[in-house]
PDB file of N, CA and C in Angstrom:
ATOM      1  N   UNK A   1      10.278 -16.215 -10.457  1.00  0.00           N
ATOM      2  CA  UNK A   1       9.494 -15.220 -11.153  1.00  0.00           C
ATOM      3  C   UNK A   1       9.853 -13.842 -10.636  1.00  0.00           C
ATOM      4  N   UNK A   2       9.588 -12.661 -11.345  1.00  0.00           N
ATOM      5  CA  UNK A   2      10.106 -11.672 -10.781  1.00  0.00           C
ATOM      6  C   UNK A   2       8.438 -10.460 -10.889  1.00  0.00           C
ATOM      7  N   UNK A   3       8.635 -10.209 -10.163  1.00  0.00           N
ATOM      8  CA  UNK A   3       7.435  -9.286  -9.555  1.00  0.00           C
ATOM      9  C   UNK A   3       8.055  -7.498 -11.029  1.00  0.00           C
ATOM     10  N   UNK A   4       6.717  -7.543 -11.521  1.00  0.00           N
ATOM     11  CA  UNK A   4       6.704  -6.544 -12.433  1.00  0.00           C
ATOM     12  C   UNK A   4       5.723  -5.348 -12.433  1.00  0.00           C
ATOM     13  N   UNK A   5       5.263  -5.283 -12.151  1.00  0.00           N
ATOM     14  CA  UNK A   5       3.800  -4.352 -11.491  1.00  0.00           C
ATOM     15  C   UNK A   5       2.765  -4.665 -10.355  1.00  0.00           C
ATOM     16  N   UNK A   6       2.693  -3.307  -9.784  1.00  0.00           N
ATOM     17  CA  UNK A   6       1.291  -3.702  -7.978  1.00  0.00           C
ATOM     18  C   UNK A   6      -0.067  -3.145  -9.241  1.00  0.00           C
ATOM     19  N   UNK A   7      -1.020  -3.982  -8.346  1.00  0.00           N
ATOM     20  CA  UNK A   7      -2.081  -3.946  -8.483  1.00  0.00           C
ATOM     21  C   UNK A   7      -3.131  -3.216  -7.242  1.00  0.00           C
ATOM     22  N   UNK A   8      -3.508  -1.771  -7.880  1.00  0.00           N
ATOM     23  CA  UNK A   8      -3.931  -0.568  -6.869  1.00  0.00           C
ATOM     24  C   UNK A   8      -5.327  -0.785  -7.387  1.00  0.00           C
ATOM     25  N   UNK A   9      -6.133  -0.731  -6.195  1.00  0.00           N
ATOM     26  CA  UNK A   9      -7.430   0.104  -6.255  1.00  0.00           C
ATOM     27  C   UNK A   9      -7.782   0.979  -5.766  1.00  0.00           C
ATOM     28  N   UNK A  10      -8.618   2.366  -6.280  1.00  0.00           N
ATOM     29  CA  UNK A  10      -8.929   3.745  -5.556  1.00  0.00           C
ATOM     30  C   UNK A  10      -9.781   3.724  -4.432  1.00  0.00           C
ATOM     31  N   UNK A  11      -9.727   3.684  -3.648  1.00  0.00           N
ATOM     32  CA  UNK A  11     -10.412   3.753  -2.748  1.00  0.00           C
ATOM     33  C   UNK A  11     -11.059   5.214  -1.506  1.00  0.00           C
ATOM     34  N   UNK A  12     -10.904   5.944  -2.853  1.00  0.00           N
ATOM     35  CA  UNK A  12     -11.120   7.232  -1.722  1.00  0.00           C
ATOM     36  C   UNK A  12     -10.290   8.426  -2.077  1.00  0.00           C
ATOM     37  N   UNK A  13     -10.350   9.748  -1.922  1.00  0.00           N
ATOM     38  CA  UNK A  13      -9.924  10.596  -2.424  1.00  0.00           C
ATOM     39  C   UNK A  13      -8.936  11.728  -0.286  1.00  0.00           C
ATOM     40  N   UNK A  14      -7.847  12.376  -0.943  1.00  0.00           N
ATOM     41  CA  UNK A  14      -7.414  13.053   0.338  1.00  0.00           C
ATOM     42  C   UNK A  14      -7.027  14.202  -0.378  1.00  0.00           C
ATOM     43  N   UNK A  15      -6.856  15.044   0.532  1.00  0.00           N
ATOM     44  CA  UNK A  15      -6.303  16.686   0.249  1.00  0.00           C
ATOM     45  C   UNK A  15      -5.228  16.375   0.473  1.00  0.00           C
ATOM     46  N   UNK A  16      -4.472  17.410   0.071  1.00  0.00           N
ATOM     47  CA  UNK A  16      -2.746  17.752   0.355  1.00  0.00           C
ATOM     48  C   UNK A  16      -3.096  19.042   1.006  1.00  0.00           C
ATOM     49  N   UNK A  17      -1.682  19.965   1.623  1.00  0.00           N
ATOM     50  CA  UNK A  17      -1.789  20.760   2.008  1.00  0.00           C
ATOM     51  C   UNK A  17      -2.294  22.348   1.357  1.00  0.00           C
ATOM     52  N   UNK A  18      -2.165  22.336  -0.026  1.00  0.00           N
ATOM     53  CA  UNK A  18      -2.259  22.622  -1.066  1.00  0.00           C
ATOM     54  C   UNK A  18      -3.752  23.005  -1.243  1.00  0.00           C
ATOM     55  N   UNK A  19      -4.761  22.027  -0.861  1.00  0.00           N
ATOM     56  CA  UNK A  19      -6.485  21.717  -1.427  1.00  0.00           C
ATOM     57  C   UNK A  19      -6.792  20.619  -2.369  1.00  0.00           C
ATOM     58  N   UNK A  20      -5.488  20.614  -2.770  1.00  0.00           N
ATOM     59  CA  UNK A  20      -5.527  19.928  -4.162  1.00  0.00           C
ATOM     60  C   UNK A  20      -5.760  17.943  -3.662  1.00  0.00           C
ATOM     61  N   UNK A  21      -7.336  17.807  -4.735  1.00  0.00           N
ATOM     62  CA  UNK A  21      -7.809  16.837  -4.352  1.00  0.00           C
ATOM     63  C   UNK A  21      -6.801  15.127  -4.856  1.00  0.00           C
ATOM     64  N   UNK A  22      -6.686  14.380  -4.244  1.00  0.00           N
ATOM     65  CA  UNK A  22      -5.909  13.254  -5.008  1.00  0.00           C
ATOM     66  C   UNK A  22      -6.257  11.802  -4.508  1.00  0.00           C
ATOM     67  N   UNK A  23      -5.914  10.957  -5.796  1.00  0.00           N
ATOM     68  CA  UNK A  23      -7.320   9.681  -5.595  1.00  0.00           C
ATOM     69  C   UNK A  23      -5.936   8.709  -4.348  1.00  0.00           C
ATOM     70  N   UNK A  24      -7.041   8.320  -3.362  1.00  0.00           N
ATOM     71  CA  UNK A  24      -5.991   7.351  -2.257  1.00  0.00           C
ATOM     72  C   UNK A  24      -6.169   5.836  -2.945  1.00  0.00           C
ATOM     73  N   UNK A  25      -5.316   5.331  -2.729  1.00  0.00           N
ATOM     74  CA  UNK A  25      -5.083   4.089  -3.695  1.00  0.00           C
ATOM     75  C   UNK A  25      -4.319   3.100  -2.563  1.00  0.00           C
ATOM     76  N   UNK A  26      -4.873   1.702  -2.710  1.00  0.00           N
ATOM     77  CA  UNK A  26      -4.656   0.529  -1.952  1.00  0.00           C
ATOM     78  C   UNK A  26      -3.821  -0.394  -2.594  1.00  0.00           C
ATOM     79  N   UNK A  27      -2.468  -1.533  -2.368  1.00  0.00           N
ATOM     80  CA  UNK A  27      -2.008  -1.629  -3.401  1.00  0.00           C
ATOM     81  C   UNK A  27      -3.106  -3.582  -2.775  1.00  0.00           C
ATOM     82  N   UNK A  28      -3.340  -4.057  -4.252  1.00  0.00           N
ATOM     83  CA  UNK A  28      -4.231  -5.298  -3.216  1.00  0.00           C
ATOM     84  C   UNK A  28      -3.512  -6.214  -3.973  1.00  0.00           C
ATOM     85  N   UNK A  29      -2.617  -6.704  -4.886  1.00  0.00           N
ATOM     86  CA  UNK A  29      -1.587  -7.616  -5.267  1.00  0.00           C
ATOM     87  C   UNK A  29      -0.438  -7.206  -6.127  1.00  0.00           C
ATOM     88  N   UNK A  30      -0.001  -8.489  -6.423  1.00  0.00           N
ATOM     89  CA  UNK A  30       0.930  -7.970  -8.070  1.00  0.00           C
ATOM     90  C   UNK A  30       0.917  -8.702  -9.339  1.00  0.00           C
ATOM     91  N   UNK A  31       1.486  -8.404 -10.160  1.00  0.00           N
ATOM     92  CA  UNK A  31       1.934  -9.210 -11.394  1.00  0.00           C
ATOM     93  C   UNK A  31       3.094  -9.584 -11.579  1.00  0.00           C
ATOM     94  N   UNK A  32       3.308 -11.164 -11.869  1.00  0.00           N
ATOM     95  CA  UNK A  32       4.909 -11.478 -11.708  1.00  0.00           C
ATOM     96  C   UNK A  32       4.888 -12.126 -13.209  1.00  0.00           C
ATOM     97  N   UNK A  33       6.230 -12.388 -13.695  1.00  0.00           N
ATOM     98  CA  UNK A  33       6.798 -12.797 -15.279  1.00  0.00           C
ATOM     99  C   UNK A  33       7.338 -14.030 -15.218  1.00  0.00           C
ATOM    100  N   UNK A  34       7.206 -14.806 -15.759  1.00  0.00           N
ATOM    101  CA  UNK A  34       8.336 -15.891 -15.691  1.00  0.00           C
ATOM    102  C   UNK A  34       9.427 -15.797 -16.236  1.00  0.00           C
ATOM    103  N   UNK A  35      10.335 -16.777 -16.196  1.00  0.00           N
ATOM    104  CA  UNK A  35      11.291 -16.926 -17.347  1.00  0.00           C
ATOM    105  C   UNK A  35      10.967 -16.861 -18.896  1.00  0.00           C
ATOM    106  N   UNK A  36      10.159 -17.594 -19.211  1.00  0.00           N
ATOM    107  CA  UNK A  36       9.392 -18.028 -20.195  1.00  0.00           C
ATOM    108  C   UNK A  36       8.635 -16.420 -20.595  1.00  0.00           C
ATOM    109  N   UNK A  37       8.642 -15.772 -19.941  1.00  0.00           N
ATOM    110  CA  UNK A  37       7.401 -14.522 -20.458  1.00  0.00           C
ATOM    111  C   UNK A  37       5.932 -14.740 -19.863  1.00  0.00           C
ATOM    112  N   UNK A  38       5.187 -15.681 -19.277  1.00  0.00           N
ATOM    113  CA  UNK A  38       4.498 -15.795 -19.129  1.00  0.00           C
ATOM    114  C   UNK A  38       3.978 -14.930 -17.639  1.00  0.00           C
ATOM    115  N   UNK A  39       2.889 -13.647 -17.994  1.00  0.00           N
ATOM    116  CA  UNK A  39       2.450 -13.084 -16.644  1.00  0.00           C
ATOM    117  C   UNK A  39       1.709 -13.893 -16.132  1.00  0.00           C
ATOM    118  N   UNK A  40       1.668 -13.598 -14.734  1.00  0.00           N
ATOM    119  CA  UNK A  40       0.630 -14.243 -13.677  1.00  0.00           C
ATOM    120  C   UNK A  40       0.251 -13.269 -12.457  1.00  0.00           C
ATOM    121  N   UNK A  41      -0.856 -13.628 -12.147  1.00  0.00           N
ATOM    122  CA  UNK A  41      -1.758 -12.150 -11.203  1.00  0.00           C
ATOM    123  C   UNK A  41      -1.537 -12.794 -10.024  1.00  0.00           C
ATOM    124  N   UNK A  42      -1.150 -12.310  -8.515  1.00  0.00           N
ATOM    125  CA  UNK A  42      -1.367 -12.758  -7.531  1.00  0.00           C
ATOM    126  C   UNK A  42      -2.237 -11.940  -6.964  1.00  0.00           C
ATOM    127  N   UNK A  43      -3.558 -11.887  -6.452  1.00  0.00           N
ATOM    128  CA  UNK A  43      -4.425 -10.776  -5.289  1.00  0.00           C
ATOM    129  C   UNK A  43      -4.195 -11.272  -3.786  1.00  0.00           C
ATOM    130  N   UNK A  44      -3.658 -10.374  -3.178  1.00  0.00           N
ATOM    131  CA  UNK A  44      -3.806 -10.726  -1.854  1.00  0.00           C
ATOM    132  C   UNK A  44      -4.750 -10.099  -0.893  1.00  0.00           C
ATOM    133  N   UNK A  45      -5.830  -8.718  -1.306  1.00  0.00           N
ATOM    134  CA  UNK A  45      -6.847  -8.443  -0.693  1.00  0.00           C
ATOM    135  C   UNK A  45      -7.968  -7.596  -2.126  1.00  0.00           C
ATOM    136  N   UNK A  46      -9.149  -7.369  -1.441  1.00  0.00           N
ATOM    137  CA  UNK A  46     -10.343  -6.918  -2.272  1.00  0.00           C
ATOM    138  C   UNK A  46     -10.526  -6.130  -1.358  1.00  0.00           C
ATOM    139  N   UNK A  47     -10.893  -4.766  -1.966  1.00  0.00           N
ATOM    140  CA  UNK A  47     -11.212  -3.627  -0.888  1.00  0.00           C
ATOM    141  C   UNK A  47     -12.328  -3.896  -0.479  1.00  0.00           C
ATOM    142  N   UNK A  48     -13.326  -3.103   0.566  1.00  0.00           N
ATOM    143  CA  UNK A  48     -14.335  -3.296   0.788  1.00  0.00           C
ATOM    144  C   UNK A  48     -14.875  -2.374   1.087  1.00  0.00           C
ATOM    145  N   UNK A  49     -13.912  -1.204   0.966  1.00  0.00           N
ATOM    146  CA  UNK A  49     -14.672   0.144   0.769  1.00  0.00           C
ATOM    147  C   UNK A  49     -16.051   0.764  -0.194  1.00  0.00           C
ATOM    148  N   UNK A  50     -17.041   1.102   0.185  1.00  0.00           N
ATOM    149  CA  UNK A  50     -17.990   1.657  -0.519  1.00  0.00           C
ATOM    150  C   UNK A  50     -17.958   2.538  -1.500  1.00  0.00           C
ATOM    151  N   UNK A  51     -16.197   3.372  -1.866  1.00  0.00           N
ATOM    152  CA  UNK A  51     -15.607   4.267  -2.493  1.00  0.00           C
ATOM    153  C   UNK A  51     -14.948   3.168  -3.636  1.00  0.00           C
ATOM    154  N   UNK A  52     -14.986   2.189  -3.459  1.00  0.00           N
ATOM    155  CA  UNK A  52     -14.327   1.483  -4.453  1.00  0.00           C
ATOM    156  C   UNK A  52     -15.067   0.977  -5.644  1.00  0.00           C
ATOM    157  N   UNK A  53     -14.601   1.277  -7.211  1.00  0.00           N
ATOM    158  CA  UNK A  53     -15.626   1.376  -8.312  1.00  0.00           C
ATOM    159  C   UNK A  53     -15.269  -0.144  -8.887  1.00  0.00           C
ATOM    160  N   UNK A  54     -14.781  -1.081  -8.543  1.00  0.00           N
ATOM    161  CA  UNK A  54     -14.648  -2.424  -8.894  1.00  0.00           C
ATOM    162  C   UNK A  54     -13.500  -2.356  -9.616  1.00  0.00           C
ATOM    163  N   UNK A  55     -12.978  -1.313 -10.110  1.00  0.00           N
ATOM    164  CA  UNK A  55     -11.954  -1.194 -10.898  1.00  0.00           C
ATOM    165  C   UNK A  55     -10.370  -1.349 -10.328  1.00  0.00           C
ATOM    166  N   UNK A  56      -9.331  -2.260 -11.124  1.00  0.00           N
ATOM    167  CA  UNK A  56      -8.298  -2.446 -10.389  1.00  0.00           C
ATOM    168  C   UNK A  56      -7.306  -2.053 -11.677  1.00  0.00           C
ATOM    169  N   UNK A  57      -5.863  -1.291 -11.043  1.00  0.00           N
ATOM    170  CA  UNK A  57      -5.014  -0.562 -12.328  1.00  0.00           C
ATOM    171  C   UNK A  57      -4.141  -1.458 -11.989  1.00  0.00           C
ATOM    172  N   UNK A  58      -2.694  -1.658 -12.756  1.00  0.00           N
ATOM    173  CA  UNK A  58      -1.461  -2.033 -12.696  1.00  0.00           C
ATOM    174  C   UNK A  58      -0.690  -1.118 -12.822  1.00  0.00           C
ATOM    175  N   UNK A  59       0.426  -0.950 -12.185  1.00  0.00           N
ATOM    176  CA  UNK A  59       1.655  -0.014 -12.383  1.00  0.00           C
ATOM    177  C   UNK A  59       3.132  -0.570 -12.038  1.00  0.00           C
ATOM    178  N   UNK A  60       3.715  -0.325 -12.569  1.00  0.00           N
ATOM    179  CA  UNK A  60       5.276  -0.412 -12.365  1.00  0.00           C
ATOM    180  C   UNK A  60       5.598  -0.089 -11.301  1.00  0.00           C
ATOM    181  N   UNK A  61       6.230  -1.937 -10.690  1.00  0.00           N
ATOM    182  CA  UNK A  61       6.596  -1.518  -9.381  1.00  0.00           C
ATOM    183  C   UNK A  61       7.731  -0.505  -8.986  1.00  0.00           C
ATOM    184  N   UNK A  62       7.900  -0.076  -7.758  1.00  0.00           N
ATOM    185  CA  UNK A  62       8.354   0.957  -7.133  1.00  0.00           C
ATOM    186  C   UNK A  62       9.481  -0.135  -6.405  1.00  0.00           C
ATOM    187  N   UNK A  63      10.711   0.366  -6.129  1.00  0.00           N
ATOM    188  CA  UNK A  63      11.881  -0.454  -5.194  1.00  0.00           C
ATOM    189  C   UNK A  63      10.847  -0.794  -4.038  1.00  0.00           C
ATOM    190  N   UNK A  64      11.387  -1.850  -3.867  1.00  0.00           N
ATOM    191  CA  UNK A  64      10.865  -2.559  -2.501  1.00  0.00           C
ATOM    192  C   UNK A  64      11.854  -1.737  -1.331  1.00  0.00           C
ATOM    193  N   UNK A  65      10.313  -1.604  -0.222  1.00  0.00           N
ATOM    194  CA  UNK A  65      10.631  -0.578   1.113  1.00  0.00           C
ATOM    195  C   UNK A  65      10.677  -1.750   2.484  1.00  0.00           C
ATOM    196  N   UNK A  66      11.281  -1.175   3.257  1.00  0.00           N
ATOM    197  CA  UNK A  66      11.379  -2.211   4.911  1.00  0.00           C
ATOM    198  C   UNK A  66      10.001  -2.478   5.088  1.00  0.00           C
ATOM    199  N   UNK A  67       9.534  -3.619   5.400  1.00  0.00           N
ATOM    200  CA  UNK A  67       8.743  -4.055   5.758  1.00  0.00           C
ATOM    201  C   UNK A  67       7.813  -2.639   7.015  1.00  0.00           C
ATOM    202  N   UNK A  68       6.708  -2.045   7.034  1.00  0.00           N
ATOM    203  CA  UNK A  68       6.351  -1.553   7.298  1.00  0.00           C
ATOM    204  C   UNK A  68       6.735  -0.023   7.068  1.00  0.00           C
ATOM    205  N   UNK A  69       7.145   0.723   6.378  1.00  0.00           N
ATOM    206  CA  UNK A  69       7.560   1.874   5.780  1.00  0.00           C
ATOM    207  C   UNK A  69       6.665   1.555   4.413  1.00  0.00           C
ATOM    208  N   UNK A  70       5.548   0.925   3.860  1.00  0.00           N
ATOM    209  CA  UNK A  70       4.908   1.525   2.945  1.00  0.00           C
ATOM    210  C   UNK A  70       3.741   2.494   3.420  1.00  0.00           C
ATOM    211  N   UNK A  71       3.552   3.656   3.192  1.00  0.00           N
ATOM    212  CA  UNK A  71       2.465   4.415   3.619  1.00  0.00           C
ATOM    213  C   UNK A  71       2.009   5.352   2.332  1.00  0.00           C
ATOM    214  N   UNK A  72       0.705   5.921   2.325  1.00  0.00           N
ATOM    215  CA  UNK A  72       0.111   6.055   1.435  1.00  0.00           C
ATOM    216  C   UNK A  72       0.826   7.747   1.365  1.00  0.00           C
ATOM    217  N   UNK A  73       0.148   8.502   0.095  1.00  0.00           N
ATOM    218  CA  UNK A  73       0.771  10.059   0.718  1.00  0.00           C
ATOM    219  C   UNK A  73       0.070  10.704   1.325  1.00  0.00           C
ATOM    220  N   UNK A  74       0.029  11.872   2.283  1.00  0.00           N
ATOM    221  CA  UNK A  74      -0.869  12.156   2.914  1.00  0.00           C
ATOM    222  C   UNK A  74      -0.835  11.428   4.629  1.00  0.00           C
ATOM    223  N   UNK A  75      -0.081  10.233   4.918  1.00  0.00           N
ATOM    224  CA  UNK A  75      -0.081   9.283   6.072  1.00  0.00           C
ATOM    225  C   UNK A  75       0.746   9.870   6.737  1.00  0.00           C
ATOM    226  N   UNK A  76       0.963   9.835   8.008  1.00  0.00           N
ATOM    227  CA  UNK A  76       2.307  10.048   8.510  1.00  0.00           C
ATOM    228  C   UNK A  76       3.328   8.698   8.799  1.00  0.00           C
ATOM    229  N   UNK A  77       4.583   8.969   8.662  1.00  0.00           N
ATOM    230  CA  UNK A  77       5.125   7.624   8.663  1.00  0.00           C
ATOM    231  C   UNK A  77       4.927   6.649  10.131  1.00  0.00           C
ATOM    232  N   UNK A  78       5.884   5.531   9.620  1.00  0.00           N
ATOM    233  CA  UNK A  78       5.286   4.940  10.723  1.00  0.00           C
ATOM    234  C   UNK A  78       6.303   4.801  11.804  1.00  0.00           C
ATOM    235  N   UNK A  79       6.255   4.790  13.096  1.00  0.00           N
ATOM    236  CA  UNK A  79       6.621   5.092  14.336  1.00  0.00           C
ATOM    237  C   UNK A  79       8.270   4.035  14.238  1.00  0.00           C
ATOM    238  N   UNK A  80       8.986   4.979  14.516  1.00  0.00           N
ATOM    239  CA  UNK A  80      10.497   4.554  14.796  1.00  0.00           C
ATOM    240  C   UNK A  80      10.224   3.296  16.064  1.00  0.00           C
ATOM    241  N   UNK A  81      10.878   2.091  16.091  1.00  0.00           N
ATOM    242  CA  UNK A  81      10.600   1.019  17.043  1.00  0.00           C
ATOM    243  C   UNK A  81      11.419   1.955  18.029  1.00  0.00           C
ATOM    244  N   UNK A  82      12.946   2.619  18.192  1.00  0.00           N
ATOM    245  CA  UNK A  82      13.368   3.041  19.495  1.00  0.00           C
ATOM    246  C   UNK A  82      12.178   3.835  20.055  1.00  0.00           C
ATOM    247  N   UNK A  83      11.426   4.768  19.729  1.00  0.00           N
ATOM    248  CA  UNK A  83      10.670   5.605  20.383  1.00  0.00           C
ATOM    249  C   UNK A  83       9.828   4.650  21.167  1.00  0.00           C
ATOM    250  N   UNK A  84       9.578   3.790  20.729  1.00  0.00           N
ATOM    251  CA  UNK A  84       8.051   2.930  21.964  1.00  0.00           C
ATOM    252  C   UNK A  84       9.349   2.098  22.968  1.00  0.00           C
ATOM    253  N   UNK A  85      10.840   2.442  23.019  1.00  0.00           N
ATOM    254  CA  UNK A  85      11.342   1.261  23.958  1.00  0.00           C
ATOM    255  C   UNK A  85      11.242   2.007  25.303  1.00  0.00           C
ATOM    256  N   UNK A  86      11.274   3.007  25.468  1.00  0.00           N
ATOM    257  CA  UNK A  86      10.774   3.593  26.997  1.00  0.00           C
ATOM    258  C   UNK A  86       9.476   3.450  27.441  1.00  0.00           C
ATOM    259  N   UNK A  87       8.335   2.706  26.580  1.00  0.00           N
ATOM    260  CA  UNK A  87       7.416   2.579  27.330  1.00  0.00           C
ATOM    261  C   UNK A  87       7.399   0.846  27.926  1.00  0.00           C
ATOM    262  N   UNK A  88       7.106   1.031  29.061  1.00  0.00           N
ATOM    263  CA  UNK A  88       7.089  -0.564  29.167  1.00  0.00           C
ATOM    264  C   UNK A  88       5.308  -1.361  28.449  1.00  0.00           C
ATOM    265  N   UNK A  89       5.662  -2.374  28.813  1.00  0.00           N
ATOM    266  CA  UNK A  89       4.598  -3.578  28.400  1.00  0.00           C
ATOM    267  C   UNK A  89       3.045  -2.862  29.052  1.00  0.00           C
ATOM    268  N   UNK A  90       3.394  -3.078  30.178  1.00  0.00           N
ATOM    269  CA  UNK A  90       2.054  -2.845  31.178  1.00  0.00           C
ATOM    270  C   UNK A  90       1.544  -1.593  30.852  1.00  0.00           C
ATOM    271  N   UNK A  91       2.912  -0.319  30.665  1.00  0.00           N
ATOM    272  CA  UNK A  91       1.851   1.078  30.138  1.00  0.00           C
ATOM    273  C   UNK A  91       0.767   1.162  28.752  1.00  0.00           C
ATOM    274  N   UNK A  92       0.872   0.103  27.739  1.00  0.00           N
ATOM    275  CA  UNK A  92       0.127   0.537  26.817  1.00  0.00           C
ATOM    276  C   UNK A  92      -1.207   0.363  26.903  1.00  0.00           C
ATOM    277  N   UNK A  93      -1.993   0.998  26.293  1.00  0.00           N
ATOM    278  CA  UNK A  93      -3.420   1.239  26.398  1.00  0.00           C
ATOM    279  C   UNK A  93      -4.190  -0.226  25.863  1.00  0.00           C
ATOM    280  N   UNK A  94      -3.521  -0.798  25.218  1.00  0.00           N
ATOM    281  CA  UNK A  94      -3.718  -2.611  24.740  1.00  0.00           C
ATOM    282  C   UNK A  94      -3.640  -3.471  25.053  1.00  0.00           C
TER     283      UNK A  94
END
């Protein structure tokens, strides 16, 4: 089957640098096609945010990113693995 649209819910609104207000969005499954044509929904989470209006959109997926490089806009990315190799085991706060 081939994966054809994520399934986002709003969950909350962020500024840009700008002011300018914009809705933050969770992606919580997808929609895949068969051969045959036939869609099918997979959910893999339900928000549980209090900002969330029950409502869930579909959109056209986006190229698939490295496993941990999806971030929302507004996030900062996520931490290069060389940067944490100078810390050892025992220094982290965890």
């Amino acid at each position: 089957m081939k994966r054809t649209h994520d399934i986002l819910a709003s969950v909350g609104t962020w500024k840009d640098e700008k002011g300018k207000t914009h809705k933050r969005t969770v992606a919580v499954g997808s929609v895949f096609e068969s051969a045959k044509g036939v869609q099918v929904m997979r959910i893999d989470a339900i928000p549980v945010s209090p900002d969330w209006s029950g409502w869930l959109r579909m959109k056209s997926c986006l190229p698939e990113l490295p496993p941990g490089r999806r971030t929302s806009p507004g996030m900062p990315p996520a931490p290069d693995e060389q940067a944490d190799s100078s810390v050892e085991p025992d220094d982290k706060p965890f």
